[in-house]
PDB file of N, CA and C in Angstrom:
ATOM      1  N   UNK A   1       0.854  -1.174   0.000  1.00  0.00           N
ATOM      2  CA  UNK A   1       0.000   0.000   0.000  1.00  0.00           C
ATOM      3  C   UNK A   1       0.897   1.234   0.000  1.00  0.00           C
ATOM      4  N   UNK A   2       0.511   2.268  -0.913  1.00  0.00           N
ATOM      5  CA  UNK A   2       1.442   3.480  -0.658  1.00  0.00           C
ATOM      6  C   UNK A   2       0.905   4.203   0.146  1.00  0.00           C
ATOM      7  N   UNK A   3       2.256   5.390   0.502  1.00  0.00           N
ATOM      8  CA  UNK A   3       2.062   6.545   1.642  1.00  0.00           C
ATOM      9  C   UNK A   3       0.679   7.095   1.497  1.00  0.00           C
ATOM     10  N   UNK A   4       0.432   7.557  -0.191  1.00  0.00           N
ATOM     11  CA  UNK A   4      -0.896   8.115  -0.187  1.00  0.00           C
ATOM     12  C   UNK A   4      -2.124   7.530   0.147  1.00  0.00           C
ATOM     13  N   UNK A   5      -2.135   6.190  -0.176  1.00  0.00           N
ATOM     14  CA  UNK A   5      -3.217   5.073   0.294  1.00  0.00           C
ATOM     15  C   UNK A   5      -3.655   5.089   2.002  1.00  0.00           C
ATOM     16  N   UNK A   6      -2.130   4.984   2.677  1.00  0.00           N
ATOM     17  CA  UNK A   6      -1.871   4.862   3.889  1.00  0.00           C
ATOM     18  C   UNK A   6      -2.898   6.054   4.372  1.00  0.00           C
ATOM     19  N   UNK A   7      -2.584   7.167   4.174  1.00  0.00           N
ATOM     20  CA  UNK A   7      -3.273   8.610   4.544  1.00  0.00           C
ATOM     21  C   UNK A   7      -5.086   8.441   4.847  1.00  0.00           C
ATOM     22  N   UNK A   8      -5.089   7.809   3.887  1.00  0.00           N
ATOM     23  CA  UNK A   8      -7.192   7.577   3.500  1.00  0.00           C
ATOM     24  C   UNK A   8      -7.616   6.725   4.334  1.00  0.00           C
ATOM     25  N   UNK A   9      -6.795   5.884   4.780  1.00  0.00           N
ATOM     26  CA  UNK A   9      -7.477   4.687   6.015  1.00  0.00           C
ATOM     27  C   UNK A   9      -8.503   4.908   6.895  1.00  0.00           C
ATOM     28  N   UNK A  10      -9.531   4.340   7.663  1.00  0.00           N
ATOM     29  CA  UNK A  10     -10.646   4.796   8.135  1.00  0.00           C
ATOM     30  C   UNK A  10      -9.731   4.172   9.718  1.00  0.00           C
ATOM     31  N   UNK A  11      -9.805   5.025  10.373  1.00  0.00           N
ATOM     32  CA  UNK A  11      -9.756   4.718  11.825  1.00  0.00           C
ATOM     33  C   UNK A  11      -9.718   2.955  12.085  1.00  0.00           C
ATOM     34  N   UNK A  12     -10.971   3.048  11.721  1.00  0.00           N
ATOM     35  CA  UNK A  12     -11.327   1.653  11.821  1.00  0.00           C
ATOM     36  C   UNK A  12     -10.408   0.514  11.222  1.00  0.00           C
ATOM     37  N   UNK A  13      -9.877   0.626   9.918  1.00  0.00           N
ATOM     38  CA  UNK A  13      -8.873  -0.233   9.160  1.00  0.00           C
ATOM     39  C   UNK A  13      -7.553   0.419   9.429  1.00  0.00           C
ATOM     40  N   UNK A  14      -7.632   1.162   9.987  1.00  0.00           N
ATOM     41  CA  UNK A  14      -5.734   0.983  10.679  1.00  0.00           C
ATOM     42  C   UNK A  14      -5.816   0.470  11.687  1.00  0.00           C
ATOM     43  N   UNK A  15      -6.761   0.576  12.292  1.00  0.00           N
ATOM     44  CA  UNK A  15      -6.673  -0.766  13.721  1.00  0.00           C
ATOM     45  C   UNK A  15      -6.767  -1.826  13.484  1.00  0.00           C
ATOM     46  N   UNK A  16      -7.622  -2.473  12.507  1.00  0.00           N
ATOM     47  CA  UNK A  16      -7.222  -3.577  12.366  1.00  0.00           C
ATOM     48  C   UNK A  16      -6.126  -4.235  11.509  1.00  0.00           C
ATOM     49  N   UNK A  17      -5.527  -3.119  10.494  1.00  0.00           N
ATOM     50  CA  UNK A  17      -4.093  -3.662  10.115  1.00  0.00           C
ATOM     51  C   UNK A  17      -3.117  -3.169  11.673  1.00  0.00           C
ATOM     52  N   UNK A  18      -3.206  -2.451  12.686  1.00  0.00           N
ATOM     53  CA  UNK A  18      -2.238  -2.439  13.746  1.00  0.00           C
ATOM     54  C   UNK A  18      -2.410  -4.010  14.373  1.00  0.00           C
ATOM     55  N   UNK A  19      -3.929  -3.949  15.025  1.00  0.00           N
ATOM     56  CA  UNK A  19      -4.021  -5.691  15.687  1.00  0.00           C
ATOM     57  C   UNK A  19      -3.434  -6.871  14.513  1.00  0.00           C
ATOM     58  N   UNK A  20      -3.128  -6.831  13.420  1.00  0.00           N
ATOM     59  CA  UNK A  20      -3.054  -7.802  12.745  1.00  0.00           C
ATOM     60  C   UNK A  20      -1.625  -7.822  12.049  1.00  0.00           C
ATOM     61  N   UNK A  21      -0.789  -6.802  12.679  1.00  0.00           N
ATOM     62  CA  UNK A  21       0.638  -6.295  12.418  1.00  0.00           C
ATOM     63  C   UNK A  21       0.804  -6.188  10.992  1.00  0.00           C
ATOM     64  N   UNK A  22       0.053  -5.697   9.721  1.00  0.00           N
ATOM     65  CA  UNK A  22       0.078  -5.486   8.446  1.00  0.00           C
ATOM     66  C   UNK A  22       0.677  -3.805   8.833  1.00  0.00           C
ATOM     67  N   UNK A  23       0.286  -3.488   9.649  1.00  0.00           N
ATOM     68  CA  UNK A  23       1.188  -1.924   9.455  1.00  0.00           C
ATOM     69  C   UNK A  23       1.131  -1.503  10.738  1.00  0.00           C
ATOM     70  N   UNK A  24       1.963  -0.442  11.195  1.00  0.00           N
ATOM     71  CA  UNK A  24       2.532   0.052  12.659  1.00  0.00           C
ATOM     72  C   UNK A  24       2.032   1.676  12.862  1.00  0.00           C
ATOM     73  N   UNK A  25       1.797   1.826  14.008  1.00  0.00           N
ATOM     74  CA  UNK A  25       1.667   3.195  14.199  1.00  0.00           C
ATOM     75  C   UNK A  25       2.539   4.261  13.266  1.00  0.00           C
ATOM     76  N   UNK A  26       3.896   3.706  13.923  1.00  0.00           N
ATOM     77  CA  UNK A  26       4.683   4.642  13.535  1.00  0.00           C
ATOM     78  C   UNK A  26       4.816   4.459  11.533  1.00  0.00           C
ATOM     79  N   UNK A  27       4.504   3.340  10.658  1.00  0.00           N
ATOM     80  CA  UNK A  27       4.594   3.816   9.729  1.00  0.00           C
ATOM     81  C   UNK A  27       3.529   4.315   8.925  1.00  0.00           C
ATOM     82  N   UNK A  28       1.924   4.473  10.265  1.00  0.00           N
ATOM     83  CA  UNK A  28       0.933   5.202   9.994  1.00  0.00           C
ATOM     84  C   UNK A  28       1.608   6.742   9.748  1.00  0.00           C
ATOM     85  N   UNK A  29       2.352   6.985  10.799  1.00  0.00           N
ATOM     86  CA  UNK A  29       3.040   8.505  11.021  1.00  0.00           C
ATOM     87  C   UNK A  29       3.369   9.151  10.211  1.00  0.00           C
ATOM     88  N   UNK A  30       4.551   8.308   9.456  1.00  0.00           N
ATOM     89  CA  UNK A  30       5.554   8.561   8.936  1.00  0.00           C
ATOM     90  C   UNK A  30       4.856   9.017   7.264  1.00  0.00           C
ATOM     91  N   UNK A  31       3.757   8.011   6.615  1.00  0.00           N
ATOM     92  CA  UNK A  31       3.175   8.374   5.519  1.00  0.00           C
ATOM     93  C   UNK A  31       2.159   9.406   5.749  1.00  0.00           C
ATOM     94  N   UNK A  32       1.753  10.000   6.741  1.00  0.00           N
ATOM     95  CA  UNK A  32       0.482  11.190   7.106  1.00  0.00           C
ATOM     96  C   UNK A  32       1.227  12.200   7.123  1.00  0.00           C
ATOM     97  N   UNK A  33       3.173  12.341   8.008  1.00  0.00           N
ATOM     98  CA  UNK A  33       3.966  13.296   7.690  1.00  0.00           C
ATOM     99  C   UNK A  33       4.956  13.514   6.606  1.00  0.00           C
ATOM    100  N   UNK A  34       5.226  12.674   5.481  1.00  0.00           N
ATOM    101  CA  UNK A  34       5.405  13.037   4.131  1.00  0.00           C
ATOM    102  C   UNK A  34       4.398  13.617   3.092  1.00  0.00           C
ATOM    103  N   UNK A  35       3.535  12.961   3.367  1.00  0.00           N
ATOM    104  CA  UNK A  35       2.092  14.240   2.377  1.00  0.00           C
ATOM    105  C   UNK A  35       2.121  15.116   3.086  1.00  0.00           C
ATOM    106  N   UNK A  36       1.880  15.344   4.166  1.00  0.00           N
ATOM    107  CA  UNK A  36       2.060  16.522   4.700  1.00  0.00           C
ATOM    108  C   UNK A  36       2.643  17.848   3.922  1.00  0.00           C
ATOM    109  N   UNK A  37       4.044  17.135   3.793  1.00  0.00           N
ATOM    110  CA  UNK A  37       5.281  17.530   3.564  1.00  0.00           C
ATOM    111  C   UNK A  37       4.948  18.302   2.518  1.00  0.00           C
ATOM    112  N   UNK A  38       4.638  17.031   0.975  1.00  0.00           N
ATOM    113  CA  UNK A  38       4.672  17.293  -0.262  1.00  0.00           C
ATOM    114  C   UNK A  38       3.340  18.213  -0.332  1.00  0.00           C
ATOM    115  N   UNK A  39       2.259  18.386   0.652  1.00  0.00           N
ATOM    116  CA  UNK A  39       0.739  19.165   0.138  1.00  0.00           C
ATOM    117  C   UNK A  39       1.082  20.741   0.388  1.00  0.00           C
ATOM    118  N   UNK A  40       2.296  20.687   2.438  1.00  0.00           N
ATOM    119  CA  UNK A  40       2.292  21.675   1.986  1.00  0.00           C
ATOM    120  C   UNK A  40       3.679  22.763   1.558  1.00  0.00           C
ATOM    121  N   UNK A  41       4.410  21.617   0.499  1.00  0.00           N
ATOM    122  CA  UNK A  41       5.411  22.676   0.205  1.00  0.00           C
ATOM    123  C   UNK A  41       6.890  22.119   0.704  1.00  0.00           C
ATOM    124  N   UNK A  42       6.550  21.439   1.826  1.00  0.00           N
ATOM    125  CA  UNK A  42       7.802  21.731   3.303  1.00  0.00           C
ATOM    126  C   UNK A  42       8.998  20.697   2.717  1.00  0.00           C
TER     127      UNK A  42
END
């Protein structure tokens, strides 16, 4: 799944990819603070 994909997740389906170790907090983070990045500029 890409960073941008990562971003759209419903609350609900990042918890259950966290309980099901398909993805981690922190590389929830990490793809919400690179768009960030690229939306605004930084």
């Amino acid at each position: 799944m890409s960073d941008t994909e990562l971003c759209y997740l419903t609350a609900a389906e990042a918890r259950l990819r966290f309980e099901n170790h398909s993805l981690s907090p922190v590389e929830l983070m990490q793809a919400l603070i690179k768009r960030s990045e690229r939306v605004q500029g930084g």
